[in-house]
N, C-alpha and C. Protein backbone atom coordinates (compact mmCIF):
# COMPACT_ATOMS: atom_id res chain seq x y z
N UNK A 1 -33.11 31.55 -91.59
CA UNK A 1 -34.19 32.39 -91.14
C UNK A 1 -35.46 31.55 -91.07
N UNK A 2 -36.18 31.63 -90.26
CA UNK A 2 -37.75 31.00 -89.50
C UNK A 2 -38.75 31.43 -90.14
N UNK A 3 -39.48 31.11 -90.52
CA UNK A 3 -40.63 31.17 -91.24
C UNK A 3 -41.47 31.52 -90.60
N UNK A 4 -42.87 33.05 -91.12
CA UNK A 4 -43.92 33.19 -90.00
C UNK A 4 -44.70 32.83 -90.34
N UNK A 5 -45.83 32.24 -89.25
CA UNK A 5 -47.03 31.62 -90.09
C UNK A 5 -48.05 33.31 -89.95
N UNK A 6 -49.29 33.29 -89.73
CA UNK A 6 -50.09 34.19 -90.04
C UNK A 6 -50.05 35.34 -89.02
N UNK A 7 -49.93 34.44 -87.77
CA UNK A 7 -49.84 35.73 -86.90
C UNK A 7 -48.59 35.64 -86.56
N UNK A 8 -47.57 36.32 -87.60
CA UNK A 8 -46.62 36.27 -87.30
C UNK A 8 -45.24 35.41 -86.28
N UNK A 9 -45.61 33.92 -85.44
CA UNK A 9 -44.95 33.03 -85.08
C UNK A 9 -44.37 32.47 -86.00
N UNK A 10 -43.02 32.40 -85.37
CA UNK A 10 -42.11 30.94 -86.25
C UNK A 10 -42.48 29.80 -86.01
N UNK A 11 -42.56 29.42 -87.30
CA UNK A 11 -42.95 27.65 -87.51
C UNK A 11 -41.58 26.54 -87.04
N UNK A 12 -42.18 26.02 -86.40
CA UNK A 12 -40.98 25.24 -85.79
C UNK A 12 -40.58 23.72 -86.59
N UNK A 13 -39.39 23.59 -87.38
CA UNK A 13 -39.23 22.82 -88.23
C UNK A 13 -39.20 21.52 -87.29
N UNK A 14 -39.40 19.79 -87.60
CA UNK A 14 -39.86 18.91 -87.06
C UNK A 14 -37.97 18.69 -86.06
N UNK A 15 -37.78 18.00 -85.70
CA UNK A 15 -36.34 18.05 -84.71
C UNK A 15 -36.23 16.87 -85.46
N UNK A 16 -35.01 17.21 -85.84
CA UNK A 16 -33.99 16.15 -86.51
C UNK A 16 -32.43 16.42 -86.03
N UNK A 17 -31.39 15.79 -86.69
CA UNK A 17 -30.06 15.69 -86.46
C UNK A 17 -29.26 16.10 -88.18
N UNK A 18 -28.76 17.00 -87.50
CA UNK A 18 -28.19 17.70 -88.74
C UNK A 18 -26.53 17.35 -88.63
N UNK A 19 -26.03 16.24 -89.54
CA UNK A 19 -24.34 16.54 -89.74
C UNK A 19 -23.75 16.95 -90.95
N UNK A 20 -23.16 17.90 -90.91
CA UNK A 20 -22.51 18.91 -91.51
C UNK A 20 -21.07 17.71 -92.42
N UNK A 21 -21.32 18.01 -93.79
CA UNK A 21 -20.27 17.29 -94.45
C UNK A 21 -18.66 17.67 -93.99
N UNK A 22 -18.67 19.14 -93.65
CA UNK A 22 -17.32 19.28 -93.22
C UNK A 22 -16.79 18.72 -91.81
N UNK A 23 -18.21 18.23 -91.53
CA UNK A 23 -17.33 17.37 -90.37
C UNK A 23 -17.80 15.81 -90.70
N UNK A 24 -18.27 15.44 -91.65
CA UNK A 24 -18.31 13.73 -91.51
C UNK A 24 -16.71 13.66 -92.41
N UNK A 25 -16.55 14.44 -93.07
CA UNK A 25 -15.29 14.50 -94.03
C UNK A 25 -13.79 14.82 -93.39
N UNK A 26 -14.24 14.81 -92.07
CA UNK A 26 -12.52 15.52 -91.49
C UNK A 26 -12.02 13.81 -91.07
N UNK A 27 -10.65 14.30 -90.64
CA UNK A 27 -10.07 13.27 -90.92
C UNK A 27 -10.60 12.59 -89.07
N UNK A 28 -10.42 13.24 -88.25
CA UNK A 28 -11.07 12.30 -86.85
C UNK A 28 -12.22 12.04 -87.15
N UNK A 29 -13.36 12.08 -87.98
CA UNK A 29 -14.40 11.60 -88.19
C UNK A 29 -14.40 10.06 -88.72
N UNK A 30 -13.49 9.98 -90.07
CA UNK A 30 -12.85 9.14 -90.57
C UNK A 30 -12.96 7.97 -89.56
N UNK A 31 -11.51 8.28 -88.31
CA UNK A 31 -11.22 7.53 -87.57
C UNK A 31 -12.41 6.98 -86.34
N UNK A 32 -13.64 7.71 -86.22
CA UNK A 32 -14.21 7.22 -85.04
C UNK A 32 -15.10 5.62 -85.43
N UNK A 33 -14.59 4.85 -84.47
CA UNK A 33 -15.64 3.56 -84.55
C UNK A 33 -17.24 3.49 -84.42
N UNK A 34 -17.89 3.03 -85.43
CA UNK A 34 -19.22 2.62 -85.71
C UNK A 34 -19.90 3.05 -84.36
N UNK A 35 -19.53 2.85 -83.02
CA UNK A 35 -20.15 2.95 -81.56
C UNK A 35 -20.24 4.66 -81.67
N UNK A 36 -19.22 4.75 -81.40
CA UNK A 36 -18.54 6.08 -81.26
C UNK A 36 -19.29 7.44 -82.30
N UNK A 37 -19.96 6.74 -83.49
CA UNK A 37 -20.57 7.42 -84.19
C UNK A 37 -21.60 7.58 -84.25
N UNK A 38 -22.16 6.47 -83.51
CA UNK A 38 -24.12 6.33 -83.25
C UNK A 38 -23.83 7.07 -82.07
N UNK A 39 -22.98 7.38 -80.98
CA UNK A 39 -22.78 8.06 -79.85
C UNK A 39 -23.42 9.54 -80.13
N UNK A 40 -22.47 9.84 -80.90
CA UNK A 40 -22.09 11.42 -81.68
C UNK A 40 -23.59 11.53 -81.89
N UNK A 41 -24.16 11.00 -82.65
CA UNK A 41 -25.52 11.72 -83.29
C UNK A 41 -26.54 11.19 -82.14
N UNK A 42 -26.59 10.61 -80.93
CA UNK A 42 -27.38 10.33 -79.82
C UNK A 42 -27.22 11.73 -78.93
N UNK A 43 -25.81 12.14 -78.66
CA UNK A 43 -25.81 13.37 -78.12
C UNK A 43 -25.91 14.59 -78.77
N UNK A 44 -25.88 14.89 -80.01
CA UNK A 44 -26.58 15.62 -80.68
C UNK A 44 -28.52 16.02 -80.88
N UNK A 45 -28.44 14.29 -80.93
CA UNK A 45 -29.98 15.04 -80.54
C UNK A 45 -30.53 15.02 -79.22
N UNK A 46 -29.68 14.92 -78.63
CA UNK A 46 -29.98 15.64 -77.49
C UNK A 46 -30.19 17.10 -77.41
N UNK A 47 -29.38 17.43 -77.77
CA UNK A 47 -28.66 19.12 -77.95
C UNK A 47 -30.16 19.53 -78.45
N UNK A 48 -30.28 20.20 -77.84
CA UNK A 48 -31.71 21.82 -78.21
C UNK A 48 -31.12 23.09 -78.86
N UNK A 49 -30.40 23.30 -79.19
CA UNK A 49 -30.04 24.53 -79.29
C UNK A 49 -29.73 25.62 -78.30
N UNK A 50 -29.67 24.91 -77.08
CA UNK A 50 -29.88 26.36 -76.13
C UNK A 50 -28.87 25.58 -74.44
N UNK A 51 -28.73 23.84 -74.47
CA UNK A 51 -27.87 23.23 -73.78
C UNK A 51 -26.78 22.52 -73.68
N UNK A 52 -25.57 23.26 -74.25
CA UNK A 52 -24.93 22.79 -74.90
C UNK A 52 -24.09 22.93 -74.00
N UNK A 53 -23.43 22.00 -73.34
CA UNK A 53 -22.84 22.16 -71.86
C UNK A 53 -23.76 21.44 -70.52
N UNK A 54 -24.80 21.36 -70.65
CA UNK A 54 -25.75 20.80 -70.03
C UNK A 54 -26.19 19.29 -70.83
N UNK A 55 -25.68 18.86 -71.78
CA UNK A 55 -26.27 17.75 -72.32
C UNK A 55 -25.99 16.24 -71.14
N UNK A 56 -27.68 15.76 -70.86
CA UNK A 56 -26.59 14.69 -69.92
C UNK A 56 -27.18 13.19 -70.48
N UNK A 57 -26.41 12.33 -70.41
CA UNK A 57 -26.07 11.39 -71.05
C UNK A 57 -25.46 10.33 -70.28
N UNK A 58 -25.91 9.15 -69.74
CA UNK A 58 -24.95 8.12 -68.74
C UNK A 58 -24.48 7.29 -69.39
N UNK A 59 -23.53 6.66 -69.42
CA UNK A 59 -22.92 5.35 -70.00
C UNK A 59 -23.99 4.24 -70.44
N UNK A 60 -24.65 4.33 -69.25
CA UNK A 60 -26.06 3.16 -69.00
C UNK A 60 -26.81 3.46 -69.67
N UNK A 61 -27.28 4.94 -70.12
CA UNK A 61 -28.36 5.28 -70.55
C UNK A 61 -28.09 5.03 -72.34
N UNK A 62 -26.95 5.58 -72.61
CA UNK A 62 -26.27 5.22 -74.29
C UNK A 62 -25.96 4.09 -74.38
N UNK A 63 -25.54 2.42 -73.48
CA UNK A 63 -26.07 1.82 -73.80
C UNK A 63 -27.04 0.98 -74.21
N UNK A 64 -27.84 1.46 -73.11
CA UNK A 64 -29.48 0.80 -73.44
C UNK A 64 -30.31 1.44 -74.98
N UNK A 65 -30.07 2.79 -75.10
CA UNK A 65 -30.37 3.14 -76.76
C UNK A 65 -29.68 3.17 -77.85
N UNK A 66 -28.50 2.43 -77.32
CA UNK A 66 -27.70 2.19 -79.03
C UNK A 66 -27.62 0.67 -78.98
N UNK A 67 -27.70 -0.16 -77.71
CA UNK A 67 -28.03 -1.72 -77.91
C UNK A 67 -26.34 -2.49 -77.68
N UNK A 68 -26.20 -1.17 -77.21
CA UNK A 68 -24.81 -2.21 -76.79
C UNK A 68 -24.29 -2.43 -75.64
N UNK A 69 -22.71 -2.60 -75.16
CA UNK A 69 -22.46 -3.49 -73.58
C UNK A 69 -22.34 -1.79 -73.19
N UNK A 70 -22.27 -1.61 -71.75
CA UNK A 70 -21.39 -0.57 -70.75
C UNK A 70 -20.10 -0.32 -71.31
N UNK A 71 -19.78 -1.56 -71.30
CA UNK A 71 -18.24 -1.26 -71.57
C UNK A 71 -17.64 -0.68 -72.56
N UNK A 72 -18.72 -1.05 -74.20
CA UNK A 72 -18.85 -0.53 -75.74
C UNK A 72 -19.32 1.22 -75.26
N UNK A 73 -20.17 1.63 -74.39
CA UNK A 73 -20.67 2.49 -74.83
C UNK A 73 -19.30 3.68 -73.98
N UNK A 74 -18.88 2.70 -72.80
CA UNK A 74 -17.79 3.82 -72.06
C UNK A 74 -16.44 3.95 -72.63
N UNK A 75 -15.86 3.12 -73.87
CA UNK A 75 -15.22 3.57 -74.49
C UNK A 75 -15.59 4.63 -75.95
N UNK A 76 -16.63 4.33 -76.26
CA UNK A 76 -16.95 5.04 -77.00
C UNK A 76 -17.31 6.59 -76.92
N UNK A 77 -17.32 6.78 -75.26
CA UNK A 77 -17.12 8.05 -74.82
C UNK A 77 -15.79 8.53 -74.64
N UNK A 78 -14.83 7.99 -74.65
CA UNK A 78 -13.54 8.11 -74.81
C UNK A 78 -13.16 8.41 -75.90
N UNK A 79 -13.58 7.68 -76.38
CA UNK A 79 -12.67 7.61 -77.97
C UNK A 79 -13.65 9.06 -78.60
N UNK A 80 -14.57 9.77 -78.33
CA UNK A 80 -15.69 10.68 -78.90
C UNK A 80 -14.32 12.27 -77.97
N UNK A 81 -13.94 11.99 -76.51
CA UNK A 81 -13.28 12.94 -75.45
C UNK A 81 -11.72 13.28 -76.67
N UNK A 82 -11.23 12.02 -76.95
CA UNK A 82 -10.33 11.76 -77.39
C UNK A 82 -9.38 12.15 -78.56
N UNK A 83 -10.40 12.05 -79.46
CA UNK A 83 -10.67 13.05 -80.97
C UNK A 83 -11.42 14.25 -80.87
N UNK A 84 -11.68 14.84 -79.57
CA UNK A 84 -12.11 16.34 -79.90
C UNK A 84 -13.57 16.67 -80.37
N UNK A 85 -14.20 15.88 -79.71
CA UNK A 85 -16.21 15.78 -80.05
C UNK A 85 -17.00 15.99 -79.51
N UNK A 86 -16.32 16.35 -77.83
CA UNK A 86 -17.35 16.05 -76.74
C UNK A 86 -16.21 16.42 -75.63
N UNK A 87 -16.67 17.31 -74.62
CA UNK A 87 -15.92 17.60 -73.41
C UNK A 87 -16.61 17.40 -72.03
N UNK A 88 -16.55 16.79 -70.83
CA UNK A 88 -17.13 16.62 -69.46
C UNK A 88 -16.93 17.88 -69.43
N UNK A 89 -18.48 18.56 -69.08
CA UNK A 89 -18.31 20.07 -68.11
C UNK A 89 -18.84 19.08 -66.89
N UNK A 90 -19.45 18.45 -66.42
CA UNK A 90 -19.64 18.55 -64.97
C UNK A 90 -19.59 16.64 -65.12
N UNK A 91 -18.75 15.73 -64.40
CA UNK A 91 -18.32 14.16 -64.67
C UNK A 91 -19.36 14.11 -63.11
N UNK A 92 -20.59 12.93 -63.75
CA UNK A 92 -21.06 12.40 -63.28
C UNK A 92 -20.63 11.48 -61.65
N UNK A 93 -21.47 11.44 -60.95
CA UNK A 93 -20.87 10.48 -59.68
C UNK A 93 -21.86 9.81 -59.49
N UNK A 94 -21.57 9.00 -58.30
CA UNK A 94 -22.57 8.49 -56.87
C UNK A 94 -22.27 8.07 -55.89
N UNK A 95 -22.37 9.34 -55.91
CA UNK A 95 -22.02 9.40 -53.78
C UNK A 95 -23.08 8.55 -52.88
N UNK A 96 -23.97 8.68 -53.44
CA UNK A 96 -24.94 7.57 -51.94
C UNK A 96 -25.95 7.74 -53.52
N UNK A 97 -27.10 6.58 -52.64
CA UNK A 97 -28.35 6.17 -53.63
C UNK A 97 -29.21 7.20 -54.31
N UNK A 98 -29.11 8.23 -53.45
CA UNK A 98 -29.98 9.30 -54.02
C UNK A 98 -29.23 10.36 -54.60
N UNK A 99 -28.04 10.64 -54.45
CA UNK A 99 -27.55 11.78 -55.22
C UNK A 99 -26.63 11.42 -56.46
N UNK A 100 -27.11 10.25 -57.00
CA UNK A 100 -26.73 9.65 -58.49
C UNK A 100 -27.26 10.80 -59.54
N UNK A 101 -26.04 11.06 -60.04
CA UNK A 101 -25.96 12.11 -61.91
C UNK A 101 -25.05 11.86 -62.83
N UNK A 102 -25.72 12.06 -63.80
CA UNK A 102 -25.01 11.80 -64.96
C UNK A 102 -24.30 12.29 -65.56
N UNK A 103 -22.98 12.52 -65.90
CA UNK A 103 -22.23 13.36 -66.68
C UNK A 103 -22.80 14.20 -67.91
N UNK A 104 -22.27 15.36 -67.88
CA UNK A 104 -22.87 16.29 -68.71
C UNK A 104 -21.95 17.05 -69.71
N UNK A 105 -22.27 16.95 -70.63
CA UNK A 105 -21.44 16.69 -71.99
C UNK A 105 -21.36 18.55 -72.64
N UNK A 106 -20.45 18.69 -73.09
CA UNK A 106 -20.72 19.29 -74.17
C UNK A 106 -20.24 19.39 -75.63
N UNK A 107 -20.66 19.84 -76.79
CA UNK A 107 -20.26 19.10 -77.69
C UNK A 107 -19.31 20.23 -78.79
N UNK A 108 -18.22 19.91 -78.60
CA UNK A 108 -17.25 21.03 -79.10
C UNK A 108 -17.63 21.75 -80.68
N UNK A 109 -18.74 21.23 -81.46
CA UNK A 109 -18.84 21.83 -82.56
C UNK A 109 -19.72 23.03 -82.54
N UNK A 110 -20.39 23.02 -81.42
CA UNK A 110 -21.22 24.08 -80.88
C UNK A 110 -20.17 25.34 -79.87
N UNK A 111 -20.97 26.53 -79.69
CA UNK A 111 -20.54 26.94 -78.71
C UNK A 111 -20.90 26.93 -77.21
N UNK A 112 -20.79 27.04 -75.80
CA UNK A 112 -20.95 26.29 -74.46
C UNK A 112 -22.31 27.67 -74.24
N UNK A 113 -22.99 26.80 -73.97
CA UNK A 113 -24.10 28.19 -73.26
C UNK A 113 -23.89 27.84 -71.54
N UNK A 114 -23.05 27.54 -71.41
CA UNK A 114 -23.12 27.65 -70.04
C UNK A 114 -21.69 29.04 -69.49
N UNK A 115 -20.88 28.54 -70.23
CA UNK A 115 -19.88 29.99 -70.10
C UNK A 115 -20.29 30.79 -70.81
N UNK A 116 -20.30 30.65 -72.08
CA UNK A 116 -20.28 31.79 -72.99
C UNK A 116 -19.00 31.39 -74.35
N UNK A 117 -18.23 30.28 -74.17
CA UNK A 117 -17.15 29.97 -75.03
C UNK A 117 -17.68 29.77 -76.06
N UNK A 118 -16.82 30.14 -77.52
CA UNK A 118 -16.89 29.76 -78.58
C UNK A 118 -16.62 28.63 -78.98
N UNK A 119 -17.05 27.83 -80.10
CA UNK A 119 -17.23 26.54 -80.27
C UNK A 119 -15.58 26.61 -81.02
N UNK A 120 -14.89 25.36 -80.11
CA UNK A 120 -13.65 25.41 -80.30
C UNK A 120 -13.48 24.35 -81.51
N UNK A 121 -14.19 23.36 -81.61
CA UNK A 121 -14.38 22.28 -83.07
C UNK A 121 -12.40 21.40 -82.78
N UNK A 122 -12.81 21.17 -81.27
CA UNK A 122 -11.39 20.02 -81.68
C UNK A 122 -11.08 19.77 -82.38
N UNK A 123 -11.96 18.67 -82.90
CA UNK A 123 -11.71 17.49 -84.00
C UNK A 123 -11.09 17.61 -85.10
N UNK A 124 -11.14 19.17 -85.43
CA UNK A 124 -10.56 19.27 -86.49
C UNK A 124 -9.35 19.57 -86.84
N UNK A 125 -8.40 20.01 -85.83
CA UNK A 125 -7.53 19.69 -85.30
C UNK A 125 -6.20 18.50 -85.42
N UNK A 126 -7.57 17.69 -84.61
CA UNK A 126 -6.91 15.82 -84.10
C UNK A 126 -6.14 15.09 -85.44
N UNK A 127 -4.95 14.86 -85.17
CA UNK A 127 -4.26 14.11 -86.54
C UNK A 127 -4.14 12.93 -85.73
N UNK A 128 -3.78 11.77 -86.46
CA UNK A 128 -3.30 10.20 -85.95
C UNK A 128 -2.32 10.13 -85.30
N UNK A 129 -2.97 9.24 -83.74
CA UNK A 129 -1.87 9.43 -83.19
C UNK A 129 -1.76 10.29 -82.02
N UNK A 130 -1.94 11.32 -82.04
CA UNK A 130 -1.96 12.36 -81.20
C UNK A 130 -3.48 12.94 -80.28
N UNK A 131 -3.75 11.94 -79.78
CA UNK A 131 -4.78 12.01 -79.09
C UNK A 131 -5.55 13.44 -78.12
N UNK A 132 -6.62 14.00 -78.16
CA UNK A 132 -6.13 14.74 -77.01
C UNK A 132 -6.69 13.78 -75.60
N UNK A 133 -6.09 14.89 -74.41
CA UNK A 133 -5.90 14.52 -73.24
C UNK A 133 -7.40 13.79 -72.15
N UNK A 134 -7.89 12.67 -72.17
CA UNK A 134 -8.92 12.34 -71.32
C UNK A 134 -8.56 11.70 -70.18
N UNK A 135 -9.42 12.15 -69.42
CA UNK A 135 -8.66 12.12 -67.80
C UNK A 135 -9.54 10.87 -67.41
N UNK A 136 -9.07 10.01 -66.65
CA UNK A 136 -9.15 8.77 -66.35
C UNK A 136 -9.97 8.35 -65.33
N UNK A 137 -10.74 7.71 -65.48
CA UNK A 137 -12.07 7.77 -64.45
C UNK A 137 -11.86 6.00 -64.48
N UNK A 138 -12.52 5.68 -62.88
CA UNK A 138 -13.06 4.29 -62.38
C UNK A 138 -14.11 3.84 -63.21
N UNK A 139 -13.37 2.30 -62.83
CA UNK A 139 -14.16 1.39 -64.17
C UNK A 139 -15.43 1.77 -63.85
N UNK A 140 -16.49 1.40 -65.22
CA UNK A 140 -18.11 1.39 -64.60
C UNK A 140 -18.47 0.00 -64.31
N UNK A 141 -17.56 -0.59 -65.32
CA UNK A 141 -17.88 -1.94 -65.11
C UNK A 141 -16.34 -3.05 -64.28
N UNK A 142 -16.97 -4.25 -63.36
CA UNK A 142 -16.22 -4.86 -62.65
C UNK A 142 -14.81 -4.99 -64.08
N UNK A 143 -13.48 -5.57 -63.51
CA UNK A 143 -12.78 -5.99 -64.79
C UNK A 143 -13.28 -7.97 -65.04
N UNK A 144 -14.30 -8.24 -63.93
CA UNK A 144 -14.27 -9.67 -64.62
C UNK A 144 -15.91 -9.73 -65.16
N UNK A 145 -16.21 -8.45 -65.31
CA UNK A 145 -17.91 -8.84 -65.69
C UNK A 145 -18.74 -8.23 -64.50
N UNK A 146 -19.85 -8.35 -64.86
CA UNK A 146 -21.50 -7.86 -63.58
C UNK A 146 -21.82 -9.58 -63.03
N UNK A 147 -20.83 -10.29 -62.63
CA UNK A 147 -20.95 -11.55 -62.45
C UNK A 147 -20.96 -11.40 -60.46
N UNK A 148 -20.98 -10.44 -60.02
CA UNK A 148 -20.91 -10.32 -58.52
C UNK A 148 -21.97 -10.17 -57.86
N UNK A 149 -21.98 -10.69 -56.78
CA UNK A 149 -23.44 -11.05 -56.23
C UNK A 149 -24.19 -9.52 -55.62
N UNK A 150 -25.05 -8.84 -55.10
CA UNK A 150 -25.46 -8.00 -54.46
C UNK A 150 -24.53 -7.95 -53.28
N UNK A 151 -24.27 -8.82 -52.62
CA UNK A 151 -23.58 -8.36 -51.17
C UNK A 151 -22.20 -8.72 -51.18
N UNK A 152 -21.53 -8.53 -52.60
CA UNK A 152 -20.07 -8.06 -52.93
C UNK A 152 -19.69 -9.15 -53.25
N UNK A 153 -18.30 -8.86 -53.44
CA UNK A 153 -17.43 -10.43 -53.79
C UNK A 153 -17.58 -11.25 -53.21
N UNK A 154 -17.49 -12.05 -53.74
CA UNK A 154 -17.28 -13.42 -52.61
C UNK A 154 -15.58 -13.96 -53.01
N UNK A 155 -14.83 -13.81 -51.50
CA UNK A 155 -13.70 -13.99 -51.29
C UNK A 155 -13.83 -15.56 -51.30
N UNK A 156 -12.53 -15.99 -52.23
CA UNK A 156 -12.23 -17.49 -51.99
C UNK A 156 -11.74 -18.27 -50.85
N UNK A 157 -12.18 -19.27 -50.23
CA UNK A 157 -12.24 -19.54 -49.22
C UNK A 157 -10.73 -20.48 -48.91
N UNK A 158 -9.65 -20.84 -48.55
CA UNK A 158 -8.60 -21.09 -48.57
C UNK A 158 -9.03 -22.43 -47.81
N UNK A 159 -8.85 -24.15 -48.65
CA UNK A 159 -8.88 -24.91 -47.38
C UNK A 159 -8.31 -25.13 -46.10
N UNK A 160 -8.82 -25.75 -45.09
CA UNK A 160 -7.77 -25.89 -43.76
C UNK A 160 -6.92 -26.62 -43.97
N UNK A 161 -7.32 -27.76 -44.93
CA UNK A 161 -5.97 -29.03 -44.88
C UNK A 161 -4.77 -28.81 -45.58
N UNK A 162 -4.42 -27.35 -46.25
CA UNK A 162 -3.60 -27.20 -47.04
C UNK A 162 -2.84 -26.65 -45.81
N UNK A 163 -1.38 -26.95 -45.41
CA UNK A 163 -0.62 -26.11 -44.96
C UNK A 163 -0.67 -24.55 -45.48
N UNK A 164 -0.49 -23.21 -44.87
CA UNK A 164 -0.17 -21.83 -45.32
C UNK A 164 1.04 -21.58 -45.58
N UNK A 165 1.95 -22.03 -44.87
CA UNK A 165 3.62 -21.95 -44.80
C UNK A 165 4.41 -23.41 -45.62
N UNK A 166 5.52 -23.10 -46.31
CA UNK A 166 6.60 -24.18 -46.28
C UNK A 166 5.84 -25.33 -46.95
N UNK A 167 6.58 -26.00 -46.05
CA UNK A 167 6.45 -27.60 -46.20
C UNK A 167 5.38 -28.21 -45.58
């Protein structure tokens, strides 16, 4: 319950991140990697109380504030889908330059204010091993690195003096 100040308004306590021992204590909590856990409490405070289903969050954007690669932060969204922490209501794209968005999260310990669902709390659930189901999305990152020039690969050039055929 909210506290009134004189003329009766609630005092609004300072915004922090609240985790609940019954969930740092479950056993998929246990299992999530160090990334995966600065993840968790980045999209939490996100969370207002009132967008939970709307939380948006880019790969790019959680790496640049937790200090790590693309690649650290896009498994660590996996591994968060994976154990039951976090569900895509609406998976980010980019279709052309201007209609770039970010995937929008929601976070299963809550309930969805965008349907109306009750907070289903995967995680608690998740035993070893038995993953749940994350659906498989294109790399963000190249598989040999951001080592490619602006105007694409550069195809290797085959000499002329090598025969193509045989002998």
């Amino acid at each position: 319950m909210r506290k009134a100040d004189s003329k009766g308004n609630s005092k609004k306590e300072p915004q922090h991140v609240r985790l609940y021992e019954w969930l740092t204590e479950s056993v998929a909590w246990r299992h999530l990697s160090t990334d995966a856990r600065a993840l968790y409490v980045l999209l939490k405070q996100k969370y207002r109380g009132m967008n939970n289903g709307r939380i948006i969050l880019s790969v790019r954007q959680a790496a640049e504030n937790l200090k790590i690669s693309k690649t650290s932060a896009a498994k660590s969204f996996q591994e968060l889908q994976a154990l039951g922490f976090i569900e895509v209501v609406i998976r980010g794209a980019f279709n052309s330059r201007k209609d770039g968005r970010a995937t929008e999260w929601r976070l299963t310990e809550y309930g969805c204010d965008l349907s109306g669902d009750l907070a289903t709390k995967r995680f608690m659930s998740w035993v070893p091993g038995k993953d749940f189901t994350v659906r498989a999305v294109g790399r963000s990152v190249p598989q040999g690195g951001q080592s490619v020039l602006q105007g694409g690969p550069i195809e290797p050039s085959i000499p002329r003096t090598v025969p193509l055929r045989g002998l």
